[in-house]
C-alpha atoms as a PDB file:
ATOM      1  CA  UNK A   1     -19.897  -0.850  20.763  1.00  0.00           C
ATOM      2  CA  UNK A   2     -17.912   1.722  22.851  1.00  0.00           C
ATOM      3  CA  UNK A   3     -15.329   4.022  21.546  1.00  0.00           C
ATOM      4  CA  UNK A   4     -12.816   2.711  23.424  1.00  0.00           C
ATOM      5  CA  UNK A   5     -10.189   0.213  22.500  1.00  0.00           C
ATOM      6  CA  UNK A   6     -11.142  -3.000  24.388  1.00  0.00           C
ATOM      7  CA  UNK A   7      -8.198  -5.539  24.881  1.00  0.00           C
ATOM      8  CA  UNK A   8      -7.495  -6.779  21.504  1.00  0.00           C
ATOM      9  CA  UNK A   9     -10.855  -5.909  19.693  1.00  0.00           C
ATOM     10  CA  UNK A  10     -10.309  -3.007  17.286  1.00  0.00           C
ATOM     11  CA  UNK A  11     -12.967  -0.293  16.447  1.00  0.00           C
ATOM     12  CA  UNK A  12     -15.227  -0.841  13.213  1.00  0.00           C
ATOM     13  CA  UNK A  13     -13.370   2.607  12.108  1.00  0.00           C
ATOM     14  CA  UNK A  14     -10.103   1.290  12.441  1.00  0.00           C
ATOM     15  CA  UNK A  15     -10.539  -2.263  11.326  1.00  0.00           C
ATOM     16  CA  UNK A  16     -11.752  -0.188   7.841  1.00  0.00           C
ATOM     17  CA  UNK A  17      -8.378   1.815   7.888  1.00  0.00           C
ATOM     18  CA  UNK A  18      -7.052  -1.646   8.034  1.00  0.00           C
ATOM     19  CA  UNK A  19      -8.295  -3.640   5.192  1.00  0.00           C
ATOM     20  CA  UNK A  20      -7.895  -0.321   3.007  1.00  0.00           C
ATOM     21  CA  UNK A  21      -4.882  -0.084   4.131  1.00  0.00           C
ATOM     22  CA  UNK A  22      -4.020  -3.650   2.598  1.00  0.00           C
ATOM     23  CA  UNK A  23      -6.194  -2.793  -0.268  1.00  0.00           C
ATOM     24  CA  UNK A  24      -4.518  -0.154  -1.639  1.00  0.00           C
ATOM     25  CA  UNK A  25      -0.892  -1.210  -1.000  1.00  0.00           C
ATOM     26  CA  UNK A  26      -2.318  -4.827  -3.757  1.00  0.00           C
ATOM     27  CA  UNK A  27      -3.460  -1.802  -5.839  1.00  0.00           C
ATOM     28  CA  UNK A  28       0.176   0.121  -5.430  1.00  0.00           C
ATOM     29  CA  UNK A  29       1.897  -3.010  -6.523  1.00  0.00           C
ATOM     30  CA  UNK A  30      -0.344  -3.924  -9.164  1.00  0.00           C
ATOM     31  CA  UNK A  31      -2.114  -1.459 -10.702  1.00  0.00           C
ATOM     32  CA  UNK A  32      -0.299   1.896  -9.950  1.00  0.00           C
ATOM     33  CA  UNK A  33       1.919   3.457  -7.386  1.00  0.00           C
ATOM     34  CA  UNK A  34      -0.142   6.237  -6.819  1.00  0.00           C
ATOM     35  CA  UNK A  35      -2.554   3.988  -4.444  1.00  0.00           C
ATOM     36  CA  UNK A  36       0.556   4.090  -2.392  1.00  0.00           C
ATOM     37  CA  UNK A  37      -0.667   7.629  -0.930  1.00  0.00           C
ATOM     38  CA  UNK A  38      -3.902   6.914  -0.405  1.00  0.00           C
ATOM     39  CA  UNK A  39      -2.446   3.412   1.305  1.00  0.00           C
ATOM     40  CA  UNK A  40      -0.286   5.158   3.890  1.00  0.00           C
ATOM     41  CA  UNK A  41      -2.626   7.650   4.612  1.00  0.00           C
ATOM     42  CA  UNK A  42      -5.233   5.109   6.055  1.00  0.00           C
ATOM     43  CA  UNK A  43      -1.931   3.528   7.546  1.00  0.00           C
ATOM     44  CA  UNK A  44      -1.691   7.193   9.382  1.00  0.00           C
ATOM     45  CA  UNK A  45      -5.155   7.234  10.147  1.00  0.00           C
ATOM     46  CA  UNK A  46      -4.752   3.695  11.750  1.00  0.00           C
ATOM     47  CA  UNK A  47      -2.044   4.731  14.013  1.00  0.00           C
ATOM     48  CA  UNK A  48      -3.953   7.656  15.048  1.00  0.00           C
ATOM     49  CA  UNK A  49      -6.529   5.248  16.379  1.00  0.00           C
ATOM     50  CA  UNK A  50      -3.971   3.028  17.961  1.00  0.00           C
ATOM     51  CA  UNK A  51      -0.681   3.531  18.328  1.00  0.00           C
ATOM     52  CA  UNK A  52       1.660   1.052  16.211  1.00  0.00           C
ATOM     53  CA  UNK A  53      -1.430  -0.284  14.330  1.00  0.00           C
ATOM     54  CA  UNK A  54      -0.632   0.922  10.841  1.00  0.00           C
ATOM     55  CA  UNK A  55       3.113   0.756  10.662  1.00  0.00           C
ATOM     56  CA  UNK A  56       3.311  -2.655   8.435  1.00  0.00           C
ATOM     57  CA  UNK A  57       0.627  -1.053   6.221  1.00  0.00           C
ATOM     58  CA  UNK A  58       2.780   2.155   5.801  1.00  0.00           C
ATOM     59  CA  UNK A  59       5.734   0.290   5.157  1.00  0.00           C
ATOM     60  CA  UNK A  60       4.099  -2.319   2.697  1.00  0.00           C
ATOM     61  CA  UNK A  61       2.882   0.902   0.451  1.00  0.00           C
ATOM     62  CA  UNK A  62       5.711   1.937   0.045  1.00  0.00           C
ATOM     63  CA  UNK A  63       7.661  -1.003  -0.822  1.00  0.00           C
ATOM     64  CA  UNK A  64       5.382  -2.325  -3.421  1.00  0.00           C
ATOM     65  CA  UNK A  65       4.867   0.963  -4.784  1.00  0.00           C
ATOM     66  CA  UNK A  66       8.908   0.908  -5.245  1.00  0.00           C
ATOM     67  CA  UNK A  67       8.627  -2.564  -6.574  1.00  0.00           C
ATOM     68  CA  UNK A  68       6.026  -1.723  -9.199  1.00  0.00           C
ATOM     69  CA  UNK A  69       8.532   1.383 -10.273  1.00  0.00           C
ATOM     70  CA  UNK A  70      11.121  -1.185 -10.682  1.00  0.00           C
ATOM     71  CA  UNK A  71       9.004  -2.914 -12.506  1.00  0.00           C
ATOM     72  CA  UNK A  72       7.588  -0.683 -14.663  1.00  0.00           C
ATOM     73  CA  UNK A  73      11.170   0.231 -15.597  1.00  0.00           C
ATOM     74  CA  UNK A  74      12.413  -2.837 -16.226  1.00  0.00           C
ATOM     75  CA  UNK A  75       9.474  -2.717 -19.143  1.00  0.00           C
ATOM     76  CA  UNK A  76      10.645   0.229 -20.619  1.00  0.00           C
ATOM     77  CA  UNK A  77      13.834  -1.169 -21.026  1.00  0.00           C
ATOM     78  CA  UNK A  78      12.772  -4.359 -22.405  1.00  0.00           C
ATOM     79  CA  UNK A  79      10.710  -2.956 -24.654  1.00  0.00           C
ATOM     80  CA  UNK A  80      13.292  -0.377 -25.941  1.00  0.00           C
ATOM     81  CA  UNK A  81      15.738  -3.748 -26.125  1.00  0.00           C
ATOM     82  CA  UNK A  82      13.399  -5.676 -27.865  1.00  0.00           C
ATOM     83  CA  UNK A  83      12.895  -2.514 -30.496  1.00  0.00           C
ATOM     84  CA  UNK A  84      16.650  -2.291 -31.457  1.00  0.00           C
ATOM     85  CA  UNK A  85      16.792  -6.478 -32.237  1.00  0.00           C
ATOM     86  CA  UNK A  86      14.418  -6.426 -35.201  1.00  0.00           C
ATOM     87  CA  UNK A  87      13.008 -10.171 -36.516  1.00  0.00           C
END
């Protein structure tokens, strides 16, 4: 396969970027934000191979790393609730 971008056919390289991409922004709203940097930076990389490619993926990071915050501090403060109103 040639390196260059053939109609819509993406590069092996950039089809990776992709799905870990989408990988690690499931991870980021899962597991832990953190995935949410290594998520946009294969969103950067994407875009470097083709312009526009890795926007959603960039964007999806970081929402569902801000939804897993929320959600991880919407714990806290049901567990702190739930330690004031003893059985």
């Amino acid at each position: 396969m040639s390196a260059e971008f053939n109609g819509n056919k993406t590069m092996p390289a950039q089809r990776a970027y992709i799905v870990l991409g989408w990988l690690f922004a499931a991870l980021a709203a899962f597991a832990s934000p953190y995935f949410a940097i290594i998520g946009i930076a294969f969103g950067a990389l994407s875009n470097k191979q083709s312009r526009g490619s890795g926007n959603y993926i960039i964007i999806a990071n970081i929402a569902l790393s801000f939804m897993n915050f929320l959600i991880g501090l919407f714990n806290i403060y049901f567990i702190m609730l739930l330690q004031r109103w003893r059985w």
